[in-house]
N, C-alpha and C. Protein backbone atom coordinates (compact mmCIF):
# COMPACT_ATOMS: atom_id res chain seq x y z
N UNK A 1 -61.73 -84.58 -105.12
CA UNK A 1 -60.81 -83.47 -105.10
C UNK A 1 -60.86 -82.75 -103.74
N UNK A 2 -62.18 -82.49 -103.43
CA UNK A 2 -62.34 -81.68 -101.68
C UNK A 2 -61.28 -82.51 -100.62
N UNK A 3 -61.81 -83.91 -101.07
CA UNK A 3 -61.04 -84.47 -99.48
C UNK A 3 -59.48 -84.79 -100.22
N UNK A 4 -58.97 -84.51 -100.91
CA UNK A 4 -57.58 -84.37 -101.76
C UNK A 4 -56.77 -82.94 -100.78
N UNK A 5 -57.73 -82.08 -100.97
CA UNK A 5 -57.18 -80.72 -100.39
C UNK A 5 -57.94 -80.56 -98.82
N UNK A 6 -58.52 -80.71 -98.18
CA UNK A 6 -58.85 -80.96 -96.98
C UNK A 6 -57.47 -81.59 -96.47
N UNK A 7 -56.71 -82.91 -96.91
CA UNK A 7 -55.81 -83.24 -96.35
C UNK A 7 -54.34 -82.65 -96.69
N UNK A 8 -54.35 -82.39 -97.98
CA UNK A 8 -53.10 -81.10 -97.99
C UNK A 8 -53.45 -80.01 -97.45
N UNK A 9 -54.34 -79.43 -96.50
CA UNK A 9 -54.22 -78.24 -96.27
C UNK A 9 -53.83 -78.48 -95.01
N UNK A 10 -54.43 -79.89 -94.02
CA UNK A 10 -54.38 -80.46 -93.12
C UNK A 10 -52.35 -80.29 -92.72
N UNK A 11 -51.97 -81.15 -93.66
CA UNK A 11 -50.30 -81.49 -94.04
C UNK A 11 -49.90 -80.45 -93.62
N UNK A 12 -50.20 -79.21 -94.26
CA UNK A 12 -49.48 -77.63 -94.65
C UNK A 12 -49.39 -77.14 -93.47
N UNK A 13 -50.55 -77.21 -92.53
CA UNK A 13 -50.89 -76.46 -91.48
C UNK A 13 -50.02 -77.02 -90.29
N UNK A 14 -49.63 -78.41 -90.42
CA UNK A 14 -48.53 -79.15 -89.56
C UNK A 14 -47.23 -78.53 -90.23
N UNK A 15 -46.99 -78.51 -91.27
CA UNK A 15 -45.51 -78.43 -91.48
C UNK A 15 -44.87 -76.63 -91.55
N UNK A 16 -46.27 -76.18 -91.57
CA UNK A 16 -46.03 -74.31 -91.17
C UNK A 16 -46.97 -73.92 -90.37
N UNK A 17 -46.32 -73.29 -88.81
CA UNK A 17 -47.27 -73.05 -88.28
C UNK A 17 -47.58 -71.22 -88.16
N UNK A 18 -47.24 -70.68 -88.96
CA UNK A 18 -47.08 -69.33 -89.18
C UNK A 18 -48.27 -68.64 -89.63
N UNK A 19 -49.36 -70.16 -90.45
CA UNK A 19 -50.66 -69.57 -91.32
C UNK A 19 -51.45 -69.89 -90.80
N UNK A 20 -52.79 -69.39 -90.71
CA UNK A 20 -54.33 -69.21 -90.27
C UNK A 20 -54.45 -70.85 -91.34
N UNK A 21 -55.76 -71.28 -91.15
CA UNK A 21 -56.79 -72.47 -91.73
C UNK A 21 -56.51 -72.07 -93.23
N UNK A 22 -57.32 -70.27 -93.14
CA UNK A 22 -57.60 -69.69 -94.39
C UNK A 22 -56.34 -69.94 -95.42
N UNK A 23 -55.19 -69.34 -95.18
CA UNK A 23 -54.46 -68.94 -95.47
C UNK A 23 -53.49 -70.84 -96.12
N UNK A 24 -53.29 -71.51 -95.95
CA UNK A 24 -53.61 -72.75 -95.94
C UNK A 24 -54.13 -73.29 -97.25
N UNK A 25 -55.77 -73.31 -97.16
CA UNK A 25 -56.58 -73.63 -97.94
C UNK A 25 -56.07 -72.75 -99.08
N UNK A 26 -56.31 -71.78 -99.00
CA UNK A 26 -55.87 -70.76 -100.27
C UNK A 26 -55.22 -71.44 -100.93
N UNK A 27 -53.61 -71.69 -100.12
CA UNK A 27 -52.32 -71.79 -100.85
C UNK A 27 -52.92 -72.82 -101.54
N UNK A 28 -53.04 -73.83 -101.08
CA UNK A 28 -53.71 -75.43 -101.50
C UNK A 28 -54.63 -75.14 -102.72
N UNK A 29 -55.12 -74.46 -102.82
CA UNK A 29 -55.98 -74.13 -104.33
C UNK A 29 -55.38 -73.78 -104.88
N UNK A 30 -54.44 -72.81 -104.74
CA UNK A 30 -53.50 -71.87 -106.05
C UNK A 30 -52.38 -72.64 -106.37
N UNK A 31 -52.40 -73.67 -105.59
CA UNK A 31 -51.32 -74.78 -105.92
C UNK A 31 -51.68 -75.68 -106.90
N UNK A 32 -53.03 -76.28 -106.22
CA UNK A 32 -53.71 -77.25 -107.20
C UNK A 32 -54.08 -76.51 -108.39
N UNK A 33 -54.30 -75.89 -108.41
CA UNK A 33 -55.60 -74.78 -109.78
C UNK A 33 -54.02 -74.31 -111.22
N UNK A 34 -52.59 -74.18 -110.36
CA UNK A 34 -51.29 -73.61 -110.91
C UNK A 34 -50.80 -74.72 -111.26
N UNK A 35 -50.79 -76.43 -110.89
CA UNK A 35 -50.28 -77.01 -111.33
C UNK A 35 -50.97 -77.45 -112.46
N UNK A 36 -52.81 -77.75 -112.43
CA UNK A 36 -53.41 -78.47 -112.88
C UNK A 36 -53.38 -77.80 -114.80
N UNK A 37 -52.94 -76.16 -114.63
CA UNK A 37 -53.17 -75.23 -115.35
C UNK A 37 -51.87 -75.52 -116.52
N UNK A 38 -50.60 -75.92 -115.71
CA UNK A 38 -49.33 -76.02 -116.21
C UNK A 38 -49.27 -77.04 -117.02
N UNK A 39 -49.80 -77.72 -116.57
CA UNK A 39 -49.73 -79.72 -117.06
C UNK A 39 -50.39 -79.54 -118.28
N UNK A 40 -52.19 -79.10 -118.40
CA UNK A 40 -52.64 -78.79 -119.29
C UNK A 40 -52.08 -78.03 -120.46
N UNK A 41 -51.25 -76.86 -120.11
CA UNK A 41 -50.19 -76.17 -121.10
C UNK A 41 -49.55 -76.83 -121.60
N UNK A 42 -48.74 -77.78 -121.16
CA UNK A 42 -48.19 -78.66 -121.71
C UNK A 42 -48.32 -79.80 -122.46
N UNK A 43 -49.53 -79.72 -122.77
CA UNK A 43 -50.12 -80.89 -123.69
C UNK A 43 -50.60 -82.09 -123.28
N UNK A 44 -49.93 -81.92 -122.17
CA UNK A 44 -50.65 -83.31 -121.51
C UNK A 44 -51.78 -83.55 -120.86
N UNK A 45 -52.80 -84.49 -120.97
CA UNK A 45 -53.77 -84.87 -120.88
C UNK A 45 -53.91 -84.84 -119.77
N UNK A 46 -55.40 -84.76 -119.21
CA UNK A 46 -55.45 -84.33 -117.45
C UNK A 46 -55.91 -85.90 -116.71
N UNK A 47 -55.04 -86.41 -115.52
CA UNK A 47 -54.20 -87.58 -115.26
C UNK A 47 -55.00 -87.49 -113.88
N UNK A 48 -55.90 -86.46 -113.55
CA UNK A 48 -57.38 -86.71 -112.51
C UNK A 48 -56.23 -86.44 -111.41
N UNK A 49 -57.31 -86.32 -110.11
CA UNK A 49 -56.86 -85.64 -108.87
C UNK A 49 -55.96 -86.24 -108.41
N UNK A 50 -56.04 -87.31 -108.07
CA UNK A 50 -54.83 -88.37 -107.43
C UNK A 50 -53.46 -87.37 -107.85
N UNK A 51 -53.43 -87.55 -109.34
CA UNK A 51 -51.82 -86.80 -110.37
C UNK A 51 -51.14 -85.83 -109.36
N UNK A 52 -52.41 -84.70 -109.25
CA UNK A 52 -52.51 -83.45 -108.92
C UNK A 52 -51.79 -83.17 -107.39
N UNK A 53 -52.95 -84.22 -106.82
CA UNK A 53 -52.86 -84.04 -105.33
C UNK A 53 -51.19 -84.87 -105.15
N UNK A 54 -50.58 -85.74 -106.03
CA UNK A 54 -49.33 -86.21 -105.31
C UNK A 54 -48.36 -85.29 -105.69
N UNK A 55 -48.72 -84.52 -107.01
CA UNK A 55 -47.69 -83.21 -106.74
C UNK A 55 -48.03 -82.01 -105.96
N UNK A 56 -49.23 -81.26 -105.37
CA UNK A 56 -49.21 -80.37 -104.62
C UNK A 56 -48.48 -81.24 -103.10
N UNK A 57 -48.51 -82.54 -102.50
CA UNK A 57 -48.24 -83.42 -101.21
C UNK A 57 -46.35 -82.95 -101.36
N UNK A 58 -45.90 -83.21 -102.58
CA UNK A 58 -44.68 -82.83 -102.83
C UNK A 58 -44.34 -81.68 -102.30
N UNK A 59 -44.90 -80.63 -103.14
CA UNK A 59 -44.71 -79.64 -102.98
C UNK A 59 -44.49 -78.82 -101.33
N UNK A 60 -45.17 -79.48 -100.88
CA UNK A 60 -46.16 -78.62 -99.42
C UNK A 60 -44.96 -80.08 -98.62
N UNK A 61 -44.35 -81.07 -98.53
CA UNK A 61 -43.90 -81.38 -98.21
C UNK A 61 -42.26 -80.83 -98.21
N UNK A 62 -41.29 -80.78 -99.33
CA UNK A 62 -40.48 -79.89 -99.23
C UNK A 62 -40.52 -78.48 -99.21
N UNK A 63 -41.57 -77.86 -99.30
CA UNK A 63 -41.61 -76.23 -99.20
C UNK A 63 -42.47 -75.96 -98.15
N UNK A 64 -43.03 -76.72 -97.71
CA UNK A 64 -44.46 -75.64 -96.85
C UNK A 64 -43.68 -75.13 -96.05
N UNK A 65 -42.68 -75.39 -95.03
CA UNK A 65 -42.70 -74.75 -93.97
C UNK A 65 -42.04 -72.47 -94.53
N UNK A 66 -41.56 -72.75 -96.15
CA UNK A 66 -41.70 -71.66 -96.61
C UNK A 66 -42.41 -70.58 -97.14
N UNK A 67 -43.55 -71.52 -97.95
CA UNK A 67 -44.29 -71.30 -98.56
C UNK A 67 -44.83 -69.67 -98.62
N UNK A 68 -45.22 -69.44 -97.31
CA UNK A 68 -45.54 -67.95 -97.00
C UNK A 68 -44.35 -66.80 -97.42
N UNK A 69 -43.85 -67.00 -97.25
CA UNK A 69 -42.34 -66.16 -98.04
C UNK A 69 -42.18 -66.00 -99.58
N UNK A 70 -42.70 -67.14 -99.71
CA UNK A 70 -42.87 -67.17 -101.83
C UNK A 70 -44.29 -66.14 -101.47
N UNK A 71 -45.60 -65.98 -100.82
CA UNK A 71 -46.82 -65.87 -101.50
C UNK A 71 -46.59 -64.71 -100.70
N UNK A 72 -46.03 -64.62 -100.00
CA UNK A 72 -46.41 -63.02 -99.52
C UNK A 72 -45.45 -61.87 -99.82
N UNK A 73 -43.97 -62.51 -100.36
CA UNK A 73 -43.39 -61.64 -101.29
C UNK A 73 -44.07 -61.19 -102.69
N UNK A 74 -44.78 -62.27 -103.30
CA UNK A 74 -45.41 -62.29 -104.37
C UNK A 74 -46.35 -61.53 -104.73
N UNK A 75 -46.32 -59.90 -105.70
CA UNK A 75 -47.69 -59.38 -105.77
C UNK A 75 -49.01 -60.22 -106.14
N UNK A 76 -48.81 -60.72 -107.39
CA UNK A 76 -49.52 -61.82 -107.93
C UNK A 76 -50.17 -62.17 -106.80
N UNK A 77 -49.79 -62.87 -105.76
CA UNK A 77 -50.65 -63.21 -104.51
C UNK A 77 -50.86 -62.99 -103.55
N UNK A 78 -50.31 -61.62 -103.39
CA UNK A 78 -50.14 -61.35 -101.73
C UNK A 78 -51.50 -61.31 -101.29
N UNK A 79 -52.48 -60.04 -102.32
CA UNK A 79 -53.46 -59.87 -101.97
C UNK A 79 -54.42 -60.80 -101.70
N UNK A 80 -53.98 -62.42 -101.62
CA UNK A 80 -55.21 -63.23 -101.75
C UNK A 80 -54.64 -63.41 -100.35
N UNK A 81 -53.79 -63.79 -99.97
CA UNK A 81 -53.51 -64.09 -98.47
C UNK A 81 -52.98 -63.05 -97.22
N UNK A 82 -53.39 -62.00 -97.79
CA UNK A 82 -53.46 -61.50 -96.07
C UNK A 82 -54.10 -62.02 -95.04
N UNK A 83 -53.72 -61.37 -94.11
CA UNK A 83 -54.21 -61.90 -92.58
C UNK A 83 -55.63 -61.54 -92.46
N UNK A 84 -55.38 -59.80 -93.08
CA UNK A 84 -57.09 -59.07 -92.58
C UNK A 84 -58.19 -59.66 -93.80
N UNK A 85 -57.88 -60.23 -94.83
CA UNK A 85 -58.87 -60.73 -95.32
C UNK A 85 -59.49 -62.47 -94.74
N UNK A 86 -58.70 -62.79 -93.70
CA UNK A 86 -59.39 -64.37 -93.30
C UNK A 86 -60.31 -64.02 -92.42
N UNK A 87 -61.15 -65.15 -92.22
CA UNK A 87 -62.13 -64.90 -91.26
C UNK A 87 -61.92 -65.61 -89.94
N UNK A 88 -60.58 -65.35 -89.37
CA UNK A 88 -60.05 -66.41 -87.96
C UNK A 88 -59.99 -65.08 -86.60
């Protein structure tokens, strides 16, 4: 799973260059942790990281270069991705 999101955060950070490392990684967890959460809701059986990681690659492929616009409009998440909370 680490080197799953090591390389989507890798992806993200090419396709938006607007976010810190931190800021990145974050998204990449609340992505993985929001999809993995959804699927499970749905009854369906958990289909291991590979599943996961080819829908967050999706995701961060047609959206990243937005992404920050969804999470920082978003109360729900703003507070996880500010600037003054990274350590860059």
């Amino acid at each position: 799973m680490k080197e799953h999101q090591e390389m989507l955060t890798d992806l993200l950070l090419v396709k938006n260059r607007e976010i810190s490392f931190e800021q990145a990684r974050t998204w990449i967890e609340l992505l993985w942790e929001d999809f993995e959460a959804t699927y499970a809701k749905a009854g369906h059986e958990y289909a291991g990281p590979e599943m996961t990681a080819r829908m967050v690659r999706k995701l961060v492929e047609n959206h990243g270069e937005r992404l920050h616009d969804f999470f920082t409009n978003n109360p729900k998440y703003r507070h996880l991705l500010e600037k003054e909370d990274n350590l860059h």
